[in-house]
PDB file of N, CA and C in Angstrom:
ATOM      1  N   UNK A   1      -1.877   7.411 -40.895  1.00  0.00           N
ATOM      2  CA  UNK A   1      -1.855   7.649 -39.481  1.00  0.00           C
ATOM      3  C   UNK A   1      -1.547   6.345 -38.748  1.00  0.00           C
ATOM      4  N   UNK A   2      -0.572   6.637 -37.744  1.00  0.00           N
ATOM      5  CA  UNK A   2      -0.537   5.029 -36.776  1.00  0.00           C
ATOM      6  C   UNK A   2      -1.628   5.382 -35.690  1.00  0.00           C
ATOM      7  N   UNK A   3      -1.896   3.867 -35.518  1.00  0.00           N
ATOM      8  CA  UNK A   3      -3.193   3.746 -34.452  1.00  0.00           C
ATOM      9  C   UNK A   3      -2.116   3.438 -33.084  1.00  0.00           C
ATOM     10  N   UNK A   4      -3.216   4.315 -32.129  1.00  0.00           N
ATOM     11  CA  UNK A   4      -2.757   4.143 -30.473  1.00  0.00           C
ATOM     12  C   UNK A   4      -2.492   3.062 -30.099  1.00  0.00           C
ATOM     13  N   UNK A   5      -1.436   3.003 -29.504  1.00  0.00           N
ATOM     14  CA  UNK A   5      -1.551   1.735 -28.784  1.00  0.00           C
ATOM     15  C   UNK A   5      -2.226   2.027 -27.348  1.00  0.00           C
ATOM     16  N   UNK A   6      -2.576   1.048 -26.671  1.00  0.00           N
ATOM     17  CA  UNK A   6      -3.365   1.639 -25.111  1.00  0.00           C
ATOM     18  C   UNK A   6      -2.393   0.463 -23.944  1.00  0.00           C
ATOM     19  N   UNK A   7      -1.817   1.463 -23.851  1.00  0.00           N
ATOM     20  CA  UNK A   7      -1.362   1.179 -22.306  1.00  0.00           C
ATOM     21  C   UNK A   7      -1.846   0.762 -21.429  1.00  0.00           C
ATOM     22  N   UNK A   8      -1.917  -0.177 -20.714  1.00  0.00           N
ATOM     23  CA  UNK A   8      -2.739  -0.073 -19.279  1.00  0.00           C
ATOM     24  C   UNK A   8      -1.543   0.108 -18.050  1.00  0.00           C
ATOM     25  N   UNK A   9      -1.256   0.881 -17.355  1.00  0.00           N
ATOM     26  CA  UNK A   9      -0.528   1.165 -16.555  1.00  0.00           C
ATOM     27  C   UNK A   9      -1.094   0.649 -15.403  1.00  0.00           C
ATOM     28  N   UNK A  10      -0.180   0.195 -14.061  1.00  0.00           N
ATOM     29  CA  UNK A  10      -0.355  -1.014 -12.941  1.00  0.00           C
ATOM     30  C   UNK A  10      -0.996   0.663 -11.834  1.00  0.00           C
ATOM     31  N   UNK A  11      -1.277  -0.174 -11.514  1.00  0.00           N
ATOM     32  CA  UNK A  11      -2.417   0.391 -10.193  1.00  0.00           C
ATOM     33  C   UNK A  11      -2.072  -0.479  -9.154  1.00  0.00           C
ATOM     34  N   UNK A  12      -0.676  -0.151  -8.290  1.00  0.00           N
ATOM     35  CA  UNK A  12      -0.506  -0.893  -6.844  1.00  0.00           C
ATOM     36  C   UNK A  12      -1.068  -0.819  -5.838  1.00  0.00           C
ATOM     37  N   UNK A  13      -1.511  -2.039  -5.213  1.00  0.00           N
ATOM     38  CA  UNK A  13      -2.239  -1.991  -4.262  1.00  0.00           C
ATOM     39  C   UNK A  13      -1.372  -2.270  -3.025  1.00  0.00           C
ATOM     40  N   UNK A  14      -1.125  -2.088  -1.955  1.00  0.00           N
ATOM     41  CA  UNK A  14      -0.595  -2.191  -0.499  1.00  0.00           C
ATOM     42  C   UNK A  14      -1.589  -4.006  -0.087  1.00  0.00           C
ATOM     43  N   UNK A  15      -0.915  -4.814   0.292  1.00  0.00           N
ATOM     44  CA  UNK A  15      -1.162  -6.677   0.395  1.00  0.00           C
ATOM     45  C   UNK A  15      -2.934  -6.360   1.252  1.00  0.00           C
ATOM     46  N   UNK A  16      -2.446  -5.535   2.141  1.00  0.00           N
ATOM     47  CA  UNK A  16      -3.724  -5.510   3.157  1.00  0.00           C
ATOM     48  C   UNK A  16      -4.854  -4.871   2.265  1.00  0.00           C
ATOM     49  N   UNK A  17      -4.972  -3.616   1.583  1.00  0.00           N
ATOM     50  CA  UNK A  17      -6.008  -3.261   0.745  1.00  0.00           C
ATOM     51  C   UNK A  17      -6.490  -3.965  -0.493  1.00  0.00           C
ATOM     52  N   UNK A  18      -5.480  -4.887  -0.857  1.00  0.00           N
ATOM     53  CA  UNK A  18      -5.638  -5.391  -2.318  1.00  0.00           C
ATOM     54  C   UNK A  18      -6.718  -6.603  -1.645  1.00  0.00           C
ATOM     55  N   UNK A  19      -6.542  -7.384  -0.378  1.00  0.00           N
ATOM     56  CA  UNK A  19      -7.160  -8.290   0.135  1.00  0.00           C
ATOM     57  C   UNK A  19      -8.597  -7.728   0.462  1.00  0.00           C
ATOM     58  N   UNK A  20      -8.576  -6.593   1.116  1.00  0.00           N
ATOM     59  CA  UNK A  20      -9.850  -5.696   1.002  1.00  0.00           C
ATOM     60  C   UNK A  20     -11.003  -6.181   0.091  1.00  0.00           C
ATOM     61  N   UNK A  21      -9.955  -5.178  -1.131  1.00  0.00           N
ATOM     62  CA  UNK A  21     -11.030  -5.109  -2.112  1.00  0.00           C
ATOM     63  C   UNK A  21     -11.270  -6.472  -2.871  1.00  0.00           C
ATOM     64  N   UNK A  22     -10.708  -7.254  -2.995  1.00  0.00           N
ATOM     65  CA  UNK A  22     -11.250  -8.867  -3.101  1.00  0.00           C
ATOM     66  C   UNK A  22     -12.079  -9.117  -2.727  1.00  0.00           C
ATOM     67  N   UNK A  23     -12.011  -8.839  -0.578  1.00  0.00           N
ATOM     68  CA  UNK A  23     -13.372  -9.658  -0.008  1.00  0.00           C
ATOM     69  C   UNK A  23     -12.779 -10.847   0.321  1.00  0.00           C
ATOM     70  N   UNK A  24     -11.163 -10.815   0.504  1.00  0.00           N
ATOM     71  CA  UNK A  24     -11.012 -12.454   0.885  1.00  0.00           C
ATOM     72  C   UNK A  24      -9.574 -11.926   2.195  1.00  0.00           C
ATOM     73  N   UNK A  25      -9.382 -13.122   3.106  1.00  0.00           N
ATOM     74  CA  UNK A  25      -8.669 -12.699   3.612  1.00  0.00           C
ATOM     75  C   UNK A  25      -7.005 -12.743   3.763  1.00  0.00           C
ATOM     76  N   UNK A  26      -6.719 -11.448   4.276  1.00  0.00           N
ATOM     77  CA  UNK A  26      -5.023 -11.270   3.520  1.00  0.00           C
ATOM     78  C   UNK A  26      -4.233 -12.307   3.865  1.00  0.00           C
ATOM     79  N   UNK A  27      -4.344 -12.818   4.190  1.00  0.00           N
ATOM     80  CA  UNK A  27      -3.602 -14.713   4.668  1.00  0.00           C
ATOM     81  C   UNK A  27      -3.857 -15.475   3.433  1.00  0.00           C
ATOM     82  N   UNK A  28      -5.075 -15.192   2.860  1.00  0.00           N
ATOM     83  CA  UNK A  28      -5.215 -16.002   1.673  1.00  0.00           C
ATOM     84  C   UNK A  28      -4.825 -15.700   0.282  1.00  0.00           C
ATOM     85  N   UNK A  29      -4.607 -13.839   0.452  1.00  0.00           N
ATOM     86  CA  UNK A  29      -3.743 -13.316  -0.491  1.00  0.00           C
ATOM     87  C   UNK A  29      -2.649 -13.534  -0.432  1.00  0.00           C
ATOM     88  N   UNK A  30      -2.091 -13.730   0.468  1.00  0.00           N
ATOM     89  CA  UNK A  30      -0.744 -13.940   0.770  1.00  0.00           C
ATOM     90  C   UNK A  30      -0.177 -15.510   0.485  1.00  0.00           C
ATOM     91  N   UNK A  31      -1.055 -16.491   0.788  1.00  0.00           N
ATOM     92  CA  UNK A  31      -0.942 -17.599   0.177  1.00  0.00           C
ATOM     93  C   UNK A  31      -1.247 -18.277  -0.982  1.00  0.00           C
ATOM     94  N   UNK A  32      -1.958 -17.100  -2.118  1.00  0.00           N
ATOM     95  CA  UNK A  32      -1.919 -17.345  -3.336  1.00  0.00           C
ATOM     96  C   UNK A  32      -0.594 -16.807  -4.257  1.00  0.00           C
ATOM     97  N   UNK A  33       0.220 -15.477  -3.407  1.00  0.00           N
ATOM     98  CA  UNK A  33       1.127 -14.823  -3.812  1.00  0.00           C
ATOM     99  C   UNK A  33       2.446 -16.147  -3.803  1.00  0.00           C
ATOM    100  N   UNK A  34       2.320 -16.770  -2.664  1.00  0.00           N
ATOM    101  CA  UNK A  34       3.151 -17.748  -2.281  1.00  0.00           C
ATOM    102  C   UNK A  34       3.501 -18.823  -3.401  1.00  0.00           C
ATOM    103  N   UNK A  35       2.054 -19.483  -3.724  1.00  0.00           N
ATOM    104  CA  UNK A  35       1.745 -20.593  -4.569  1.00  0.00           C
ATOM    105  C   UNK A  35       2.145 -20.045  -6.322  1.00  0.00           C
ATOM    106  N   UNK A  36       2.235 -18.932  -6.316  1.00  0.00           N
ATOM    107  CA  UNK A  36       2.330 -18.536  -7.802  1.00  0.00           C
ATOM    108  C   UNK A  36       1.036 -18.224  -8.519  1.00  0.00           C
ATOM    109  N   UNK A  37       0.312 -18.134  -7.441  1.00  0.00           N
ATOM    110  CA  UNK A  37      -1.149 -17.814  -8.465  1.00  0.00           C
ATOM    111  C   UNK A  37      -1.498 -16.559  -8.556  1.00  0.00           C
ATOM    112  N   UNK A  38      -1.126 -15.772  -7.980  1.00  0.00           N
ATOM    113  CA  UNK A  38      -0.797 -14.228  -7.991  1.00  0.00           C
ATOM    114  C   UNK A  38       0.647 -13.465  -8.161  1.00  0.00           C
ATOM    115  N   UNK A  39       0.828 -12.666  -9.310  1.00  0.00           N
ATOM    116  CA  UNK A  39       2.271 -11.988  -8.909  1.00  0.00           C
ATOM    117  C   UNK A  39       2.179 -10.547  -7.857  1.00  0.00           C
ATOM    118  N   UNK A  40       3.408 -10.642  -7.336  1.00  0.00           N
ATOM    119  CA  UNK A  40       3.334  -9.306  -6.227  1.00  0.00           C
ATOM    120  C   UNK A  40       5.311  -8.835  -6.535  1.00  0.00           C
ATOM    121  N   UNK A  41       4.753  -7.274  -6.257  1.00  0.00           N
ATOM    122  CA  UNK A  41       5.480  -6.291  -6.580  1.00  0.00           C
ATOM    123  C   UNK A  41       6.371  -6.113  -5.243  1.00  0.00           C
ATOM    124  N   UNK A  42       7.486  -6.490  -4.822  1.00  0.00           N
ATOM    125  CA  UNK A  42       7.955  -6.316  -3.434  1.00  0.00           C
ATOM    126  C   UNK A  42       9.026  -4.848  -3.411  1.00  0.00           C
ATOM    127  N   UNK A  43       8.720  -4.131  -2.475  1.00  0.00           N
ATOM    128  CA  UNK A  43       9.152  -2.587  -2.715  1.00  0.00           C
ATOM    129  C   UNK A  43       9.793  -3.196  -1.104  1.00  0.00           C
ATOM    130  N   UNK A  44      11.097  -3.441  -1.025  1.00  0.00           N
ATOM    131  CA  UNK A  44      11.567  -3.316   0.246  1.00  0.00           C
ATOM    132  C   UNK A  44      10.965  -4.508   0.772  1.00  0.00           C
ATOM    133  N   UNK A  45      10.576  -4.088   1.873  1.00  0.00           N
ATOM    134  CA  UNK A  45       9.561  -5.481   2.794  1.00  0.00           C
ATOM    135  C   UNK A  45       8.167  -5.326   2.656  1.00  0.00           C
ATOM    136  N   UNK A  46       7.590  -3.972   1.584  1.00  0.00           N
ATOM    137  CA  UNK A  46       6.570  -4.299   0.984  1.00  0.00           C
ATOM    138  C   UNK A  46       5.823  -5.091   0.242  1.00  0.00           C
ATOM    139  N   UNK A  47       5.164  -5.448   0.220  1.00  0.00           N
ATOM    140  CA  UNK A  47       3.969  -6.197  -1.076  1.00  0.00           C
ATOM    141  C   UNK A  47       2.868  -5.631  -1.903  1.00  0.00           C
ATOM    142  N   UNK A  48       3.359  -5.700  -3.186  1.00  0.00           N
ATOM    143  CA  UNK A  48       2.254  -4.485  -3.534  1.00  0.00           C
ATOM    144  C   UNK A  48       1.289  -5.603  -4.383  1.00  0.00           C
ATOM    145  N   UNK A  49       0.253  -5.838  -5.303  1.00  0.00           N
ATOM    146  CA  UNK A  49      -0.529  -6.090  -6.204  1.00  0.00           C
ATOM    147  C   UNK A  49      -1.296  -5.536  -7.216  1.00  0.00           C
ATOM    148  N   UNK A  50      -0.735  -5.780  -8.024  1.00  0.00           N
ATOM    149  CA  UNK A  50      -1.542  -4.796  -9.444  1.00  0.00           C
ATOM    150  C   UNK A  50      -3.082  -5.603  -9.666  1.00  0.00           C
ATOM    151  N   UNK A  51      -3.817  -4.134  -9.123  1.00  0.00           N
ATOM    152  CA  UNK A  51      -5.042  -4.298  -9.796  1.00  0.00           C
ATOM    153  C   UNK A  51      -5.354  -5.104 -11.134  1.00  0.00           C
ATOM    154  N   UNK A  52      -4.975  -5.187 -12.288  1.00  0.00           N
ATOM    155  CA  UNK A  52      -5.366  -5.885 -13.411  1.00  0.00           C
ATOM    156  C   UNK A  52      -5.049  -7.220 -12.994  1.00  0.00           C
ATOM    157  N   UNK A  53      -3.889  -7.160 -12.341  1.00  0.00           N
ATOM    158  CA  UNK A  53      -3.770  -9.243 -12.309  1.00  0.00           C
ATOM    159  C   UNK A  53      -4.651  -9.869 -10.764  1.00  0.00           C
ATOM    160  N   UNK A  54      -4.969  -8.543 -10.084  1.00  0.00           N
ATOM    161  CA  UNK A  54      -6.190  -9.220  -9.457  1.00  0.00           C
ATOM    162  C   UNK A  54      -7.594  -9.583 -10.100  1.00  0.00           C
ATOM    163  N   UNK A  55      -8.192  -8.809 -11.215  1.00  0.00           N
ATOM    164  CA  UNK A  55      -8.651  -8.435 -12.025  1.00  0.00           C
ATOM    165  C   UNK A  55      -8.880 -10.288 -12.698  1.00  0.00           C
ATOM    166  N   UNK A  56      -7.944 -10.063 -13.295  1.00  0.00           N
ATOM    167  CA  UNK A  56      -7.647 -11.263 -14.276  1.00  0.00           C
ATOM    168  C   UNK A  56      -7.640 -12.978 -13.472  1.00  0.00           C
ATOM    169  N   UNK A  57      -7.168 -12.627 -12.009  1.00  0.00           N
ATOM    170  CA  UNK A  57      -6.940 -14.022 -11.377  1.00  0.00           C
ATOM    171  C   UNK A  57      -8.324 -14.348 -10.892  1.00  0.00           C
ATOM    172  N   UNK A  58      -8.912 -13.009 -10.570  1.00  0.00           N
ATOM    173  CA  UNK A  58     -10.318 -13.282 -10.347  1.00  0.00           C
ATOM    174  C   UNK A  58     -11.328 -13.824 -10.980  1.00  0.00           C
ATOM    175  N   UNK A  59     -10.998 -13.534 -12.473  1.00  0.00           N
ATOM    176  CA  UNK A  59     -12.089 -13.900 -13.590  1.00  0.00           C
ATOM    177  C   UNK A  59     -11.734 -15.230 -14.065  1.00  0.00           C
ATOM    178  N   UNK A  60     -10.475 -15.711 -13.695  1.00  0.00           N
ATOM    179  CA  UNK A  60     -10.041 -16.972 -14.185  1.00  0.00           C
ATOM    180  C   UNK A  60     -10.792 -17.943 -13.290  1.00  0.00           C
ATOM    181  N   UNK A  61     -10.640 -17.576 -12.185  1.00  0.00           N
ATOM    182  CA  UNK A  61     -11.279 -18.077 -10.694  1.00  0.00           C
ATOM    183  C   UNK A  61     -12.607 -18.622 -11.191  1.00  0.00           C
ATOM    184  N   UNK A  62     -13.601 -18.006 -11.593  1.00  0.00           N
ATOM    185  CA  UNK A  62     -14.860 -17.792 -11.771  1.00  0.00           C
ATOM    186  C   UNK A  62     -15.188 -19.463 -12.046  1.00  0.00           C
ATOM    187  N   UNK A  63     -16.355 -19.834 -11.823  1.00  0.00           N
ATOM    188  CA  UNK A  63     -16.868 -21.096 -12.308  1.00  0.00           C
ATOM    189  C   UNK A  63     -18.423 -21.076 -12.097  1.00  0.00           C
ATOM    190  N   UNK A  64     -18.767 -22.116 -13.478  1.00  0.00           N
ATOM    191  CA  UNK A  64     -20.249 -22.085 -13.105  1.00  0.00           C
ATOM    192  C   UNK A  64     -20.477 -23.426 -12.752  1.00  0.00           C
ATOM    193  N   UNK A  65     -21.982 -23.289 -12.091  1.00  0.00           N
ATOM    194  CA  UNK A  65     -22.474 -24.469 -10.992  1.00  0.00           C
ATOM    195  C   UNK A  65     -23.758 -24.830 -11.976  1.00  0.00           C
ATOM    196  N   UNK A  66     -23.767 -26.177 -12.078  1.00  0.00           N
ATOM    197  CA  UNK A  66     -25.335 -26.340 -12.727  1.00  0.00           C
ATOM    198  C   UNK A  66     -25.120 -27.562 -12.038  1.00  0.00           C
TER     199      UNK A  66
END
């Protein structure tokens, strides 16, 4: 038998909701999209953001304080 592979399929977010659900503000999404620290999906004069690489930029983000 071959084993599954697992897909993860993108979950676009619209620039203003993806900033939402962060908790940070869309100026600052927008200026991480800028800098290369986020990729974004441009549909027209849209901006979209896939959930997983918010996901992922977030956890990279992370730091501990001692």
């Amino acid at each position: 038998m071959r084993a599954k592979k697992h897909i993860e399929i993108a979950q676009l977010l619209p620039a203003k909701r993806a900033a939402q659900e962060c908790g940070i503000p869309y100026t600052s999404l927008r200026d991480l999209a800028f800098r290369g620290c986020l990729p974004v999906v441009k549909i027209g004069t849209a901006w979209y953001f896939d959930r997983l690489d918010l996901a992922k930029f977030i956890e990279s983000a992370k730091e501990k304080l001692s």
